[in-house]
Protein backbone atom coordinates (compact mmCIF):
# COMPACT_ATOMS: atom_id res chain seq x y z
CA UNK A 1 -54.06 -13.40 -89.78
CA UNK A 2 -56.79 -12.43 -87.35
CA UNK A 3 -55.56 -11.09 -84.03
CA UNK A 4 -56.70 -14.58 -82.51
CA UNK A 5 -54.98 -16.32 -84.86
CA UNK A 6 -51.97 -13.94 -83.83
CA UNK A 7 -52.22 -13.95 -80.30
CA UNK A 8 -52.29 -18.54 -80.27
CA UNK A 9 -48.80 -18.23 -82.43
CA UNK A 10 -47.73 -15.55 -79.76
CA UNK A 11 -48.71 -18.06 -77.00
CA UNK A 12 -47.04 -21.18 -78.95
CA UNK A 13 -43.53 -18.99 -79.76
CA UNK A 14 -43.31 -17.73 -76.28
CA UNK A 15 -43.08 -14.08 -77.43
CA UNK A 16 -46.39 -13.19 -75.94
CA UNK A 17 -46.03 -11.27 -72.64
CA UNK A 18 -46.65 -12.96 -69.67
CA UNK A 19 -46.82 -16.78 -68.08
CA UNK A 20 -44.77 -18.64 -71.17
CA UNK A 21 -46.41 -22.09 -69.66
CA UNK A 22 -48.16 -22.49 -72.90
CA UNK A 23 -45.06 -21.89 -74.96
CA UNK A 24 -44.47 -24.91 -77.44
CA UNK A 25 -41.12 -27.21 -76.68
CA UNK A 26 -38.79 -27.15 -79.81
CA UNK A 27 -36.92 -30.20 -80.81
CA UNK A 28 -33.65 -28.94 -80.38
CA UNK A 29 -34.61 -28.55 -76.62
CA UNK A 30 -34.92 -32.39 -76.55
CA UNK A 31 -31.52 -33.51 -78.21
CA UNK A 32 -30.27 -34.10 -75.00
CA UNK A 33 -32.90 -36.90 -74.57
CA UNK A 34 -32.32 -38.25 -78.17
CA UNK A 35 -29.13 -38.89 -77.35
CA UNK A 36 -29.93 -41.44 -74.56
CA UNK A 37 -28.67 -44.96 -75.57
CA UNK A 38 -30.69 -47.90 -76.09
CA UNK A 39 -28.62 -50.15 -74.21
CA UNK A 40 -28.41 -50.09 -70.27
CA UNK A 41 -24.81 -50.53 -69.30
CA UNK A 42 -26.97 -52.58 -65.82
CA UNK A 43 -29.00 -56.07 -66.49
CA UNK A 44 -31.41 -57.55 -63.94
CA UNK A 45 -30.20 -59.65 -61.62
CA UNK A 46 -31.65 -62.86 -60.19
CA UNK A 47 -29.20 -62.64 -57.00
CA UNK A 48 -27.44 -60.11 -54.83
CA UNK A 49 -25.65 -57.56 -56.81
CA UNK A 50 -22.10 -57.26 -57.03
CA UNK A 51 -19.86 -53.73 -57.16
CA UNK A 52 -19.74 -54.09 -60.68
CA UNK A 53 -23.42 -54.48 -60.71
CA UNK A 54 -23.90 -51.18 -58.78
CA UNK A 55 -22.02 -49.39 -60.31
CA UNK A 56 -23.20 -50.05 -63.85
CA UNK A 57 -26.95 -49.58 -62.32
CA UNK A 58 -25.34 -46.41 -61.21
CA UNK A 59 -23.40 -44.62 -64.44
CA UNK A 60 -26.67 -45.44 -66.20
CA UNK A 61 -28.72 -43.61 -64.06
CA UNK A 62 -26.03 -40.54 -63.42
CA UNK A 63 -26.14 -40.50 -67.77
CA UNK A 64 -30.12 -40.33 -67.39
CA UNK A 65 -29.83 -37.57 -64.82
CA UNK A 66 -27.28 -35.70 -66.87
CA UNK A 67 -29.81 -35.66 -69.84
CA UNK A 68 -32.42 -34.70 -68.55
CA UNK A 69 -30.71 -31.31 -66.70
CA UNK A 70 -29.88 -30.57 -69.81
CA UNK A 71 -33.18 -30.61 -71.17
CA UNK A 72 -34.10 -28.71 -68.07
CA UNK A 73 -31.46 -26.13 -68.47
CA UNK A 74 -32.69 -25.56 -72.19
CA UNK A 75 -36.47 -24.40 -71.29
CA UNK A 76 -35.24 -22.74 -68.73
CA UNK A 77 -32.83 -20.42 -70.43
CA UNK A 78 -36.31 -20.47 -72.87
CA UNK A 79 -38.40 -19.56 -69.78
CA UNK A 80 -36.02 -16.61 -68.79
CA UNK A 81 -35.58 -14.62 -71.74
């Protein structure tokens, strides 16, 4: 390997010294997002929603939020080491 060649796998790995924005994001970062579920626990409506309605609309987005800090947390802990 040339050092060029050495120094883009550095950049990609995140072992190079420095700003790791470049850094490549590894699958296993992502599982968290994988995991999300097809199906919406919430439907549209075509009048006023009801409590349950809310609160379905609401679990699925608190189970969005909850995957995506935890793809968050990930490349950070990648981002601080």
């Amino acid at each position: 390997m040339n050092n060029e060649q050495i120094e883009k796998l550095e950049v990609l790995d995140g072992s190079r010294r420095g700003n790791r924005d470049k850094a490549a994001v590894r699958i296993d970062d992502m599982r968290e997002l994988l995991q999300i579920g097809t199906k919406l626990r919430s439907a549209q409506l075509t009048g006023a929603p009801t409590m349950a309605d809310f609160n379905a609309l609401q679990k699925d987005i608190e189970d969005i939020s909850k995957r995506l800090n935890g793809v968050a947390t990930a490349i950070q802990k990648r981002l601080i080491r």
